[in-house]
N, C-alpha and C. Protein backbone atom coordinates (compact mmCIF):
# COMPACT_ATOMS: atom_id res chain seq x y z
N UNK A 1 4.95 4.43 5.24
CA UNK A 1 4.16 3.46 4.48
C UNK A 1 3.15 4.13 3.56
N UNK A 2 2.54 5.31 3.80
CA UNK A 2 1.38 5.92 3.28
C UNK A 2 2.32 6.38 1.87
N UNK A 3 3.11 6.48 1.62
CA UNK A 3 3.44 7.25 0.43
C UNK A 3 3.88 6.52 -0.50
N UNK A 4 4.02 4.77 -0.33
CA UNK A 4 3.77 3.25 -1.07
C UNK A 4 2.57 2.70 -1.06
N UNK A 5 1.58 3.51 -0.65
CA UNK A 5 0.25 3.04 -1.14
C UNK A 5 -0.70 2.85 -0.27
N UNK A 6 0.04 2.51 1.37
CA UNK A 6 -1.04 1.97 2.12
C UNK A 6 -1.66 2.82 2.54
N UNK A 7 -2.88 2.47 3.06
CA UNK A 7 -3.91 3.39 3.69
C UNK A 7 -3.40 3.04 5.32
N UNK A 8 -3.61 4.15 5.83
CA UNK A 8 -2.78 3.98 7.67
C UNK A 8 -3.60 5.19 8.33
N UNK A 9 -3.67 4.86 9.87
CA UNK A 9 -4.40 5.49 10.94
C UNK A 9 -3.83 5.56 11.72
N UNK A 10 -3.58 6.26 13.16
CA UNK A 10 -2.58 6.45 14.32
C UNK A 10 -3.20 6.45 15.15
N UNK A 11 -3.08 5.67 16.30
CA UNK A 11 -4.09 5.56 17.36
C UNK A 11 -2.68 6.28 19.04
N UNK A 12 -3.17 7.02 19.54
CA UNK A 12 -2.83 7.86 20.80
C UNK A 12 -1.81 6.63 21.32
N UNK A 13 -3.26 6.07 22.17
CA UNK A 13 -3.28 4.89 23.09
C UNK A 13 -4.08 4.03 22.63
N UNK A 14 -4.33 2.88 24.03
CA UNK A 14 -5.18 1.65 23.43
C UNK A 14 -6.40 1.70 23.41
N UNK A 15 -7.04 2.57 23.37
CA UNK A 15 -8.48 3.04 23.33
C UNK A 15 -8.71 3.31 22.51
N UNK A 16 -8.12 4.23 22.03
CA UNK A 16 -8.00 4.73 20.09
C UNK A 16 -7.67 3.48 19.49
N UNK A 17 -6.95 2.71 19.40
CA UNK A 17 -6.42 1.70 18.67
C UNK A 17 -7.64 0.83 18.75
N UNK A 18 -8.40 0.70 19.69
CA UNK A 18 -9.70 -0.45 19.50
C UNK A 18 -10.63 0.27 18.68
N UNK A 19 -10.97 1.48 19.38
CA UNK A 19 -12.19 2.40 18.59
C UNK A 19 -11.31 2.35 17.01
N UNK A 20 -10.50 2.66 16.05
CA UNK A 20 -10.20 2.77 15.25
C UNK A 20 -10.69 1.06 14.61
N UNK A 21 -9.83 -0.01 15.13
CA UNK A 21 -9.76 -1.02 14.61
C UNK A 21 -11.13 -1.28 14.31
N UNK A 22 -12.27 -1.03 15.58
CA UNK A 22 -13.89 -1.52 15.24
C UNK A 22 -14.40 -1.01 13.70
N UNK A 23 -14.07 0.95 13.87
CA UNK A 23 -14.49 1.33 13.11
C UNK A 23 -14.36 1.13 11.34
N UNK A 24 -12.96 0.53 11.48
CA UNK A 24 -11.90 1.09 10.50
C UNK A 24 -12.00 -0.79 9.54
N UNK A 25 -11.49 -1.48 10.26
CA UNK A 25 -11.04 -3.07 10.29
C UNK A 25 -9.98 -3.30 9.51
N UNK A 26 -8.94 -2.80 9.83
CA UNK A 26 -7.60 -3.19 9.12
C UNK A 26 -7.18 -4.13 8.71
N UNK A 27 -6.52 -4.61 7.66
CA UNK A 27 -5.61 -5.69 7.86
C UNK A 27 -4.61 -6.19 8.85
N UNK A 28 -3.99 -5.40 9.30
CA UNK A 28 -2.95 -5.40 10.18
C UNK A 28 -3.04 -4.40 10.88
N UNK A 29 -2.33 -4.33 12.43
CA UNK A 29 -2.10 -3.30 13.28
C UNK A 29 -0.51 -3.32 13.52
N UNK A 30 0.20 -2.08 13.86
CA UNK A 30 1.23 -2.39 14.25
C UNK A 30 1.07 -1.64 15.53
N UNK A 31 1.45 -2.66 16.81
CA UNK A 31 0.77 -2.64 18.16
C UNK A 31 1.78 -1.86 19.00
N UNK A 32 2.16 -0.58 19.68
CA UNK A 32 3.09 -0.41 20.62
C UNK A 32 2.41 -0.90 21.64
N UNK A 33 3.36 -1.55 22.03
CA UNK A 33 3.12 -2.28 23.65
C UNK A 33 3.06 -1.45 25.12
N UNK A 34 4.16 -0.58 24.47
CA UNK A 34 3.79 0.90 25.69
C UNK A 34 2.81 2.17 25.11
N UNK A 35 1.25 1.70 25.74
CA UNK A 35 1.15 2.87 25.30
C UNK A 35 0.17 3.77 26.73
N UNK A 36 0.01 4.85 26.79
CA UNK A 36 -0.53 5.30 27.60
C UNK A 36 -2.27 4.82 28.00
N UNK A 37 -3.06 5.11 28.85
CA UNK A 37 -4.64 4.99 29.43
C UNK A 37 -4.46 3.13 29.04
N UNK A 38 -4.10 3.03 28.23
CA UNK A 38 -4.21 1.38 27.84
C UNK A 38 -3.47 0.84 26.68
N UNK A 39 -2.56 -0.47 27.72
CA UNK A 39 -1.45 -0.60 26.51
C UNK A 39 -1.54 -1.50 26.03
N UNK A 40 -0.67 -1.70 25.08
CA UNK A 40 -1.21 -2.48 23.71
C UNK A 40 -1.50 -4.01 24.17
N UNK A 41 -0.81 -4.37 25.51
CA UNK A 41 -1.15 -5.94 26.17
C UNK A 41 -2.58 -6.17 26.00
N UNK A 42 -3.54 -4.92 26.59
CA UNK A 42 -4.67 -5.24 27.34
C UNK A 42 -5.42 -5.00 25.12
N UNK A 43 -4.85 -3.96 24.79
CA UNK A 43 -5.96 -3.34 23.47
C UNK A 43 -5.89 -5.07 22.24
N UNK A 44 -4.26 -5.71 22.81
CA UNK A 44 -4.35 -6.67 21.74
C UNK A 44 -5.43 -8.26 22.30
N UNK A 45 -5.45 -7.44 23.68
CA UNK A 45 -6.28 -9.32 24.08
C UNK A 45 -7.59 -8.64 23.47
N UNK A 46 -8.23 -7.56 23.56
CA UNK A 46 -9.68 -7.14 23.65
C UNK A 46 -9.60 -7.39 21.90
N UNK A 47 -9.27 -7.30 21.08
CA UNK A 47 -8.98 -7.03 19.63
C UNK A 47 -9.38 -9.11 19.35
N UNK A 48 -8.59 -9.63 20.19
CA UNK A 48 -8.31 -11.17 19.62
C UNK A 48 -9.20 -11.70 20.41
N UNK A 49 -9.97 -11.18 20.90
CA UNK A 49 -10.99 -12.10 21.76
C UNK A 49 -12.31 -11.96 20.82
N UNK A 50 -12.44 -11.27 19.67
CA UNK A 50 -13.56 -11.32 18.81
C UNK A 50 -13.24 -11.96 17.81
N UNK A 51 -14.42 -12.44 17.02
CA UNK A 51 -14.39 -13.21 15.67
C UNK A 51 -13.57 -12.69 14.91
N UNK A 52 -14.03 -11.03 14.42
CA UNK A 52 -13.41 -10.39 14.00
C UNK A 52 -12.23 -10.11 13.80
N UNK A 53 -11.73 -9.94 15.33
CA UNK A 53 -10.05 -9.80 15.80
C UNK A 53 -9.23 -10.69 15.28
N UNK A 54 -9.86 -12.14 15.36
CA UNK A 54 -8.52 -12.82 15.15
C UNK A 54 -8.21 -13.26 13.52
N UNK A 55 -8.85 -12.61 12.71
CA UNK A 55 -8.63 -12.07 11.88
C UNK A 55 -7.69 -11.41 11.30
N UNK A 56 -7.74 -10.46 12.14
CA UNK A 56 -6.86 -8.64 12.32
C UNK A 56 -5.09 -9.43 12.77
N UNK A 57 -3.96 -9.02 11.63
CA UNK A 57 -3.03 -9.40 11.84
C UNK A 57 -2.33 -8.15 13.05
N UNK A 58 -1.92 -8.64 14.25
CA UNK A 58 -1.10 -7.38 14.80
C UNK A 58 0.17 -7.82 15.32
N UNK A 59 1.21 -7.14 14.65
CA UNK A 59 2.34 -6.79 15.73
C UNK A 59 2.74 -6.05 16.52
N UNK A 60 3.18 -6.77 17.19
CA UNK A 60 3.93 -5.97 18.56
C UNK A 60 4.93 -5.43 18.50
N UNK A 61 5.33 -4.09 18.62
CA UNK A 61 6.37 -2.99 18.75
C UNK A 61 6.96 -3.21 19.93
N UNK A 62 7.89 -3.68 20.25
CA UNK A 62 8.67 -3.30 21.47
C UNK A 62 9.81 -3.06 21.62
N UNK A 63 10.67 -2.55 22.63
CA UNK A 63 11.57 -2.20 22.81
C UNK A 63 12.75 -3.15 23.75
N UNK A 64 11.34 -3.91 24.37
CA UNK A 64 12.40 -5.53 24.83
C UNK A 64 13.49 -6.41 23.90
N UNK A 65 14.39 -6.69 24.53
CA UNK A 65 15.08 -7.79 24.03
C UNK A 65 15.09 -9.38 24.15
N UNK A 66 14.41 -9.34 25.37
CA UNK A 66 14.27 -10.44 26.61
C UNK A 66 13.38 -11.52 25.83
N UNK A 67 14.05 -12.75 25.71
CA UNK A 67 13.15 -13.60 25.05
C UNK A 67 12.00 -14.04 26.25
N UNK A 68 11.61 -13.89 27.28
CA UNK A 68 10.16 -14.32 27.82
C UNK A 68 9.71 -13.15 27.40
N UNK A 69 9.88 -11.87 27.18
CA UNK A 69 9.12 -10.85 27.10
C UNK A 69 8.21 -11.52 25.38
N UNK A 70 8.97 -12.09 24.51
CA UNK A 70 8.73 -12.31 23.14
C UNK A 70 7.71 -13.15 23.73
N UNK A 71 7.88 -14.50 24.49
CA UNK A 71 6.82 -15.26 24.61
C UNK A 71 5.24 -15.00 25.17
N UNK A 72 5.75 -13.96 26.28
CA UNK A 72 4.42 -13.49 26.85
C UNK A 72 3.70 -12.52 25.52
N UNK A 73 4.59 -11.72 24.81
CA UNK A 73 3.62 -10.76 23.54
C UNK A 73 2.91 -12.09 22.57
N UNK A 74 3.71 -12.90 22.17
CA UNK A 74 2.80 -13.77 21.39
C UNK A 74 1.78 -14.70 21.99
N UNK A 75 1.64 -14.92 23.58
CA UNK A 75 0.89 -16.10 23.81
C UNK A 75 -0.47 -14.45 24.56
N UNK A 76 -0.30 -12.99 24.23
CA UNK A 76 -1.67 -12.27 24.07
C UNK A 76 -1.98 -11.96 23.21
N UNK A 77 -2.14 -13.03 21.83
CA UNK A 77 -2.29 -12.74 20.86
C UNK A 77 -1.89 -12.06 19.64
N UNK A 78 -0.73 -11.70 19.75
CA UNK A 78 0.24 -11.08 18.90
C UNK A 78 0.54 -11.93 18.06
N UNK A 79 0.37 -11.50 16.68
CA UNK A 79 1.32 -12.70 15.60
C UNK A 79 2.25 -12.59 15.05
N UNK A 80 3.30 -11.42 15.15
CA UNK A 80 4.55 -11.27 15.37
C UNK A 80 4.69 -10.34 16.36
N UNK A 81 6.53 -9.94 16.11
CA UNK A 81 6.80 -8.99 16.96
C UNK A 81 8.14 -8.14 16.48
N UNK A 82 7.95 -7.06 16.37
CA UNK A 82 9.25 -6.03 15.75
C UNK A 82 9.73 -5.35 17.13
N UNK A 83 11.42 -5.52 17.44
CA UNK A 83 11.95 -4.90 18.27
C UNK A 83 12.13 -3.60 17.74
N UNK A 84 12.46 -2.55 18.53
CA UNK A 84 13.15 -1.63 18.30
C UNK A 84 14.59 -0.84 18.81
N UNK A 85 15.28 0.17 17.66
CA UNK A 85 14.56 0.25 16.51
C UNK A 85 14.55 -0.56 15.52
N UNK A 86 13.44 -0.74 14.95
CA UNK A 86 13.59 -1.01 13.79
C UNK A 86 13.89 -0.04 11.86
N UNK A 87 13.81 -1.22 11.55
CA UNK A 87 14.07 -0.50 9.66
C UNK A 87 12.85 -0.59 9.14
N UNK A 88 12.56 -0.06 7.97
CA UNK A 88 12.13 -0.12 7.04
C UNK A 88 11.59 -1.63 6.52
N UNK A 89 12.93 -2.05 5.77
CA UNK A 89 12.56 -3.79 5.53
C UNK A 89 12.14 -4.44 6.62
N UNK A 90 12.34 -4.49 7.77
CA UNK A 90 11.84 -5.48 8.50
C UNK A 90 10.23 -5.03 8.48
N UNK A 91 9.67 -3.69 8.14
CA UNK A 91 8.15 -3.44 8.43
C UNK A 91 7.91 -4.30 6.52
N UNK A 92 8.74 -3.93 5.92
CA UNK A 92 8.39 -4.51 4.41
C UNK A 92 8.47 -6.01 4.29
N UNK A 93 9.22 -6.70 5.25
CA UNK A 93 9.17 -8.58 5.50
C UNK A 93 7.70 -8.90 6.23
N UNK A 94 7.71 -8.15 7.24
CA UNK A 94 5.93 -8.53 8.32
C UNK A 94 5.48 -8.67 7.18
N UNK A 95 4.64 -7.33 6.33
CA UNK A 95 3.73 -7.03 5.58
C UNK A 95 3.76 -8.20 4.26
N UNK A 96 4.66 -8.33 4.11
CA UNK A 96 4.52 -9.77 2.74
C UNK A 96 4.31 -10.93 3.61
N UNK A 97 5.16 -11.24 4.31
CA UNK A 97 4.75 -12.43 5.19
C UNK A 97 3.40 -12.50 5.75
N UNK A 98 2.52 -11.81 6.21
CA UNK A 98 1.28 -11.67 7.20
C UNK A 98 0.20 -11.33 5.85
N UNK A 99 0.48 -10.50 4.98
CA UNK A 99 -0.50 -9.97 4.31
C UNK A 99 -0.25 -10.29 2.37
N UNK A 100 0.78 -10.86 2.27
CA UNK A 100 0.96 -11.40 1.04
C UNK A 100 0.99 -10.68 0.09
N UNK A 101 2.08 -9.21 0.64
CA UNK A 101 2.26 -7.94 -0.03
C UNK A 101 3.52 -8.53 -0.80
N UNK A 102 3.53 -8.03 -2.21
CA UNK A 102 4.60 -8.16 -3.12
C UNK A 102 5.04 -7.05 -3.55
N UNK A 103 6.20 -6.86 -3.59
CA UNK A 103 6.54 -5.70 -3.65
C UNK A 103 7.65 -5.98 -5.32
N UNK A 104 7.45 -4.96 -6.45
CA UNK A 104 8.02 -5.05 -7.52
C UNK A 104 9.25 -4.16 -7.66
N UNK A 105 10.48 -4.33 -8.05
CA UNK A 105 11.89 -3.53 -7.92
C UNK A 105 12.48 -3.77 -9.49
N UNK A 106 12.98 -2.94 -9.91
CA UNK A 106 13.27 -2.43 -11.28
C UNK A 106 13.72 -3.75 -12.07
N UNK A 107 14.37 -4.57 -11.19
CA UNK A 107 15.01 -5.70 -12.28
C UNK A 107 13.97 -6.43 -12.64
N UNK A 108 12.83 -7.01 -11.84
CA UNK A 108 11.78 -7.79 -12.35
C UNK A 108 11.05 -6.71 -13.28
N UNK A 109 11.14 -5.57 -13.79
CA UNK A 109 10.21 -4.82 -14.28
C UNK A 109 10.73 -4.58 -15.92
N UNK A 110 12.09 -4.49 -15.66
CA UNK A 110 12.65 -4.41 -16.94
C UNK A 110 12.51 -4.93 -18.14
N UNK A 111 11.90 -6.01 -18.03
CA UNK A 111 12.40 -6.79 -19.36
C UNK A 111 10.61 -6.82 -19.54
N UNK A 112 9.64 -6.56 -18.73
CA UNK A 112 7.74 -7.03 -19.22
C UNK A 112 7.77 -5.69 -20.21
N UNK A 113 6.69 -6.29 -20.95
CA UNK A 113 6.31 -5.67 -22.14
C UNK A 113 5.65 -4.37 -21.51
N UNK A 114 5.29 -3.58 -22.58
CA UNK A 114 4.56 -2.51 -22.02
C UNK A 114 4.88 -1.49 -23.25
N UNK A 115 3.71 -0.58 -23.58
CA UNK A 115 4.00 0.90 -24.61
C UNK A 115 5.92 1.66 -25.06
N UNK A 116 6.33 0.94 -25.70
CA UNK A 116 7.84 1.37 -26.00
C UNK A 116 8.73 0.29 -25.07
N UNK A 117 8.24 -0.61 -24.66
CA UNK A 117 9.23 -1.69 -23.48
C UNK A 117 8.73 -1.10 -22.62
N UNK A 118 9.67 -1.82 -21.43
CA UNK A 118 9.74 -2.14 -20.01
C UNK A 118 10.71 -0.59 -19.68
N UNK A 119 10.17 -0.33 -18.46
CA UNK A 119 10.46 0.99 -17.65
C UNK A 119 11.84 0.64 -17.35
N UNK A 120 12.22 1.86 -16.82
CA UNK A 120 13.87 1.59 -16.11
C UNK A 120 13.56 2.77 -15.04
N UNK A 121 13.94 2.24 -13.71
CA UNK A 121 13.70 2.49 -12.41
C UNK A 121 12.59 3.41 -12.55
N UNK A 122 11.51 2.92 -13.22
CA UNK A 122 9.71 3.53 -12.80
C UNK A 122 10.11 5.08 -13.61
N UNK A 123 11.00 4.94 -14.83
CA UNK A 123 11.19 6.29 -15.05
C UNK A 123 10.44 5.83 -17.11
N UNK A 124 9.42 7.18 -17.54
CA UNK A 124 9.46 6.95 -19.09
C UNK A 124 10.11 7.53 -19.86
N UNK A 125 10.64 6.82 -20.91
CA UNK A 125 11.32 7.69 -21.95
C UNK A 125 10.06 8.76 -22.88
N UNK A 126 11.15 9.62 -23.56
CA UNK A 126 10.05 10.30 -24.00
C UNK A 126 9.05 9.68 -25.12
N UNK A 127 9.88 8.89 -25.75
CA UNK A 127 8.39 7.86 -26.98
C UNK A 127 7.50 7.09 -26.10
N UNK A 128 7.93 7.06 -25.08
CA UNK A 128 7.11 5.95 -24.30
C UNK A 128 5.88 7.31 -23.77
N UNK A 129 6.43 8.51 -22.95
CA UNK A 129 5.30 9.18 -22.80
C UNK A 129 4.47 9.56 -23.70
N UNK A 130 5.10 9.74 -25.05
CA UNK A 130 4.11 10.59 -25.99
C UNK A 130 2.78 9.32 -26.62
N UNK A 131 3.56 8.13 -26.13
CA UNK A 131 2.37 6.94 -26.94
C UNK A 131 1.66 6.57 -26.05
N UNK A 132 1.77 6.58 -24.29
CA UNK A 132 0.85 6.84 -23.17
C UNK A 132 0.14 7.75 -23.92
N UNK A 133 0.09 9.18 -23.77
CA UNK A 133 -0.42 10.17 -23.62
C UNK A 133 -1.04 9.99 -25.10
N UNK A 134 -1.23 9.32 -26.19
CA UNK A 134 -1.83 9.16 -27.06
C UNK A 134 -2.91 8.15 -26.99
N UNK A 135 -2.56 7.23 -26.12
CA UNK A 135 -3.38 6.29 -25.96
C UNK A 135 -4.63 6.51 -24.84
N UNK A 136 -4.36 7.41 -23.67
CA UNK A 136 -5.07 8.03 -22.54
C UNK A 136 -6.15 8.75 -23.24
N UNK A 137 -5.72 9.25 -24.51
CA UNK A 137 -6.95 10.35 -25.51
C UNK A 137 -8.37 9.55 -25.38
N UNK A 138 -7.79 7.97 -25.57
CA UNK A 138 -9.13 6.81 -25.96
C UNK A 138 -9.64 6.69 -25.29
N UNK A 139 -9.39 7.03 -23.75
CA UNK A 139 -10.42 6.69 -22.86
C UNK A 139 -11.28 7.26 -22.52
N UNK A 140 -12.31 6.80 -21.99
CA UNK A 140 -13.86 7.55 -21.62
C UNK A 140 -13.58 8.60 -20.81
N UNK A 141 -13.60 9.87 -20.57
CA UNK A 141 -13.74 10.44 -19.35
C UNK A 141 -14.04 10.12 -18.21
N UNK A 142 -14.59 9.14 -17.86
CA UNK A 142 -15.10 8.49 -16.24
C UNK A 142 -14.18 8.14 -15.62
N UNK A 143 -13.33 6.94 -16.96
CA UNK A 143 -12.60 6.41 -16.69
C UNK A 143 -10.95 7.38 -16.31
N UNK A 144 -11.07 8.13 -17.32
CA UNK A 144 -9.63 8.99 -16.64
C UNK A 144 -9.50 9.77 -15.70
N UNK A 145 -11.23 9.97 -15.23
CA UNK A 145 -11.37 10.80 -13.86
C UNK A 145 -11.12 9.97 -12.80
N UNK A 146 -11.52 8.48 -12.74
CA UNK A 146 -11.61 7.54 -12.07
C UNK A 146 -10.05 7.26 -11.64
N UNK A 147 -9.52 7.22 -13.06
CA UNK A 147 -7.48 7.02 -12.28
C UNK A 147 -6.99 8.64 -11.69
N UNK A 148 -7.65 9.57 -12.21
CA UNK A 148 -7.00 10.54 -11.58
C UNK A 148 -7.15 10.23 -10.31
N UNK A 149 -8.65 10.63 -9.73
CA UNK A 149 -8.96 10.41 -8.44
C UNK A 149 -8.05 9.52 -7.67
N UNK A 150 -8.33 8.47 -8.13
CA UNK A 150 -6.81 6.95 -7.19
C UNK A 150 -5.97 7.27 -7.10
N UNK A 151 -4.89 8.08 -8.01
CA UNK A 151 -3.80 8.45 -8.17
C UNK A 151 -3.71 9.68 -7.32
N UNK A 152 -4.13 10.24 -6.95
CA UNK A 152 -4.33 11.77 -6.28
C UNK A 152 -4.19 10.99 -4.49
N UNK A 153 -5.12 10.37 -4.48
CA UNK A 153 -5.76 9.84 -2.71
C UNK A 153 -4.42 8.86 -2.60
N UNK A 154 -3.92 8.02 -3.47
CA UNK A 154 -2.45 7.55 -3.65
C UNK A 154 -2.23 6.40 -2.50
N UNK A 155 -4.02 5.58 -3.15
CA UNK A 155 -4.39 4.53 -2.58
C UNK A 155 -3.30 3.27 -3.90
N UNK A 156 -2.44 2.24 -3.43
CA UNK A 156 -2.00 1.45 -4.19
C UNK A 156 -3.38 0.30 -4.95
N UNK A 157 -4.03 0.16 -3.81
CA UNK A 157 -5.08 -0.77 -4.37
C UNK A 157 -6.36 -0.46 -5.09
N UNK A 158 -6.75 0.85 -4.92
CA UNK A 158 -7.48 1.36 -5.62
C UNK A 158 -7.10 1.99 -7.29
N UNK A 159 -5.82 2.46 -7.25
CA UNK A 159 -5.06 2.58 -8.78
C UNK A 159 -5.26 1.33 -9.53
N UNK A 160 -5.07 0.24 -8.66
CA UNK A 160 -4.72 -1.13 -9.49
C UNK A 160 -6.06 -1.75 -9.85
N UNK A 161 -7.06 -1.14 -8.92
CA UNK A 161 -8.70 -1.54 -9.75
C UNK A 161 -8.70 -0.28 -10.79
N UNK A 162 -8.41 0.39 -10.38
CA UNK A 162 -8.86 1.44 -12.08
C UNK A 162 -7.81 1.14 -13.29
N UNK A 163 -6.86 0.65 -12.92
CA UNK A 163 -6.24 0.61 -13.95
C UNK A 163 -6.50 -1.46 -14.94
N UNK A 164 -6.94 -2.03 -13.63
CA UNK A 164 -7.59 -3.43 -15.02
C UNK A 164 -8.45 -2.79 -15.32
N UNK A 165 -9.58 -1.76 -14.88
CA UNK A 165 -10.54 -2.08 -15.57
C UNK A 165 -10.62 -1.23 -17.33
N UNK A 166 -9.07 -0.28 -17.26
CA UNK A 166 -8.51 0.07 -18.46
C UNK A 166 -7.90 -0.90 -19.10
N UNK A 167 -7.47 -1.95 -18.76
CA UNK A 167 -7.13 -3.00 -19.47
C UNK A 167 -8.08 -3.50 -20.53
N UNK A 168 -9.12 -3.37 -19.70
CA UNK A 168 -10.16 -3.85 -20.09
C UNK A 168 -10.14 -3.71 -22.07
N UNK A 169 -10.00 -2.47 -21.98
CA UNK A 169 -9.92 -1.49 -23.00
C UNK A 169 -8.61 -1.19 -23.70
N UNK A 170 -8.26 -1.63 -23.13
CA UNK A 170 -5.99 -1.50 -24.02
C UNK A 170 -5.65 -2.06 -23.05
N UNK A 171 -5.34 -3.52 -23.58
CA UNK A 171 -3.95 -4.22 -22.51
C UNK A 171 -2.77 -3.88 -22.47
N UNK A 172 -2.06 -3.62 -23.22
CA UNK A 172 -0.81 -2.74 -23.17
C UNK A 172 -0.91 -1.25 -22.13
N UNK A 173 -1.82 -0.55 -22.88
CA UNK A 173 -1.63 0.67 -21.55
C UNK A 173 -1.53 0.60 -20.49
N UNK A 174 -2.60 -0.59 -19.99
CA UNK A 174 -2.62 -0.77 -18.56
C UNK A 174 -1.53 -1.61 -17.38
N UNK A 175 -0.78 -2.50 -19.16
CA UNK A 175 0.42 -2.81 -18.61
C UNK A 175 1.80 -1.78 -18.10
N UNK A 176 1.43 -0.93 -18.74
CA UNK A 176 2.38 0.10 -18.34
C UNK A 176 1.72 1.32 -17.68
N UNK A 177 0.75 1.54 -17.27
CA UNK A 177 0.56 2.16 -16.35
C UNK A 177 0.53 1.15 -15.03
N UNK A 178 0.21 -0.03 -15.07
CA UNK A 178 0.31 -0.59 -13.66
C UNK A 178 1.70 -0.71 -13.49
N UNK A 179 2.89 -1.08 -14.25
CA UNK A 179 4.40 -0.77 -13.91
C UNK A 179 4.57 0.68 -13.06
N UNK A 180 4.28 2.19 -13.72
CA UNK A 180 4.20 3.11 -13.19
C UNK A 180 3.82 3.16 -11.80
N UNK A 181 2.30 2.13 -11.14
CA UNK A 181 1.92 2.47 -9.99
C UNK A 181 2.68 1.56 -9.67
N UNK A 182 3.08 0.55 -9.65
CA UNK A 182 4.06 -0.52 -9.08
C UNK A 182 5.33 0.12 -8.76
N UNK A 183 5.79 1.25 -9.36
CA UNK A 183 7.10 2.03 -9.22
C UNK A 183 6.80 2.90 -8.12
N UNK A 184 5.05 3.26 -7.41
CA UNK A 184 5.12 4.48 -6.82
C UNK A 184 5.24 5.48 -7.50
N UNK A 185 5.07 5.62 -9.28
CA UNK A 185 5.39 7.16 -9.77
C UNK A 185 4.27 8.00 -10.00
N UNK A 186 3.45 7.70 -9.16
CA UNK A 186 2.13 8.56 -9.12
C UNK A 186 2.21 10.03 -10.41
N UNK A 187 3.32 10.81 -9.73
CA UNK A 187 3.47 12.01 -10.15
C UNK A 187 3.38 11.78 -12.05
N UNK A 188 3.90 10.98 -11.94
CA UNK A 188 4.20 10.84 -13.92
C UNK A 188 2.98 10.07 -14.53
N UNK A 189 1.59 9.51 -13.75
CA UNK A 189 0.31 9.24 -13.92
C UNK A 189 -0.23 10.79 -13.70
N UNK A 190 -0.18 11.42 -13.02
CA UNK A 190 -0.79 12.70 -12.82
C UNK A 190 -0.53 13.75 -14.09
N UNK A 191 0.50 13.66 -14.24
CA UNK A 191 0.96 14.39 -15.21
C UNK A 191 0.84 14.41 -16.70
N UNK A 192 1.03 12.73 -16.92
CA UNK A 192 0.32 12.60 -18.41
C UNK A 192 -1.38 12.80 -18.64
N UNK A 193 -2.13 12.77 -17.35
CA UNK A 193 -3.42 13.19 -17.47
C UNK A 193 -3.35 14.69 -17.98
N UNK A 194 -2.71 15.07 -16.86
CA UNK A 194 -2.66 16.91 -17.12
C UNK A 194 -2.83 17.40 -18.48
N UNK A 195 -1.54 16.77 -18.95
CA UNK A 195 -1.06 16.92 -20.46
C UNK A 195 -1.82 17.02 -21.38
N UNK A 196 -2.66 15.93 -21.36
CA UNK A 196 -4.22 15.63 -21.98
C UNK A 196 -4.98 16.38 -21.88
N UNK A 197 -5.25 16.78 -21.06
CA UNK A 197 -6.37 17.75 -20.49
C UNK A 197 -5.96 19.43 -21.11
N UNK A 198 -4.97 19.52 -20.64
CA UNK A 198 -4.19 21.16 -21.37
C UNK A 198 -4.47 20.97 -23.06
N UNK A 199 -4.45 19.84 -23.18
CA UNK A 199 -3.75 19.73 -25.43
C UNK A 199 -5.73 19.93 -25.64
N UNK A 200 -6.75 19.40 -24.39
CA UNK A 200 -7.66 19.70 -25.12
C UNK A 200 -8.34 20.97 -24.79
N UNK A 201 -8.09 21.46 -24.37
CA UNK A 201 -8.48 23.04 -23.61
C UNK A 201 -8.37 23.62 -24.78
């Protein structure tokens, strides 16, 4: 998940998983039910018994099949539950469903406007980089330190505040640099900075 944007923490056991959650306050947890000193039964009642907690979306990881086992994880507060193993998409269905994550894939991307058109699979042509990288010249320094930084830590939600607030300032650029972070192509945001930076050295 960390390398699509999210920010994520790993907790041992259920001790870590509370101390984290207090410290931290996630959106979501994804709960193993077996876990050692304290398992996720006892870490998800202590979590949902606060204001706070029930808040905090968590699923339950398990390895049961047994439909009472499903009933007893959701009636301790669990608001779903992923068997295992699981895939990929099924962690990418929770997360839109629970947290109202949208996720963008090349065909919806194709045809929106943006510096030279619409991307093709999060990839730029070369007129499209050279009129980025002409347009990146205009911005303030704060501001291009500000997307480097996001882009580097390869926070999804933090790119997407630095990059309206370049909108701000060229709607088009920012339309196509937010396609870019929407693609995950960090590397090709990093790079047209670089570029910039070398042409003014």
């Amino acid at each position: 998940l960390q390398p699509l944007g999210f920010e994520i923490q790993e907790a041992r056991n259920g001790n870590e998983a509370i101390k984290i959650w207090d410290e931290w306050d996630p959106h979501l947890i994804f709960m193993d039910m077996r876990m050692p000193v304290l398992d996720g039964y006892e870490a998800t009642r202590h979590i949902k018994s606060t204001t706070k907690g029930q808040a905090t979306v968590i699923v339950a990881l398990t390895a049961s099949a047994l439909e009472e086992d499903r009933e007893v994880i959701l009636s301790e507060g669990c608001d779903a539950y992923i068997r295992k193993p699981f895939t990929e998409t099924e962690l990418f269905e929770i997360l839109s469903k629970h947290l109202g994550v949208r996720y963008v894939y090349g065909e919806a991307l194709s045809g929106q406007s943006g510096l030279g058109g619409g991307l093709t699979d999060g990839a730029l042509s070369d007129a499209q980089r050279s009129a980025i990288a002409q347009c990146l010249k205009s911005l303030s320094p704060n501001l291009l330190s500000d997307l480097e930084a996001a882009t580097i830590r390869g926070s999804l939600h933090h790119i997407e505040a630095t990059i309206s607030k370049i909108s701000e300032e060229d709607l088009q650029l920012g339309e196509t640099l937010m396609e870019l972070a929407q693609w995950f192509n960090h590397e090709e945001i990093i790079s047209l900075i670089n570029q910039i930076r070398d042409k003014n050295e």
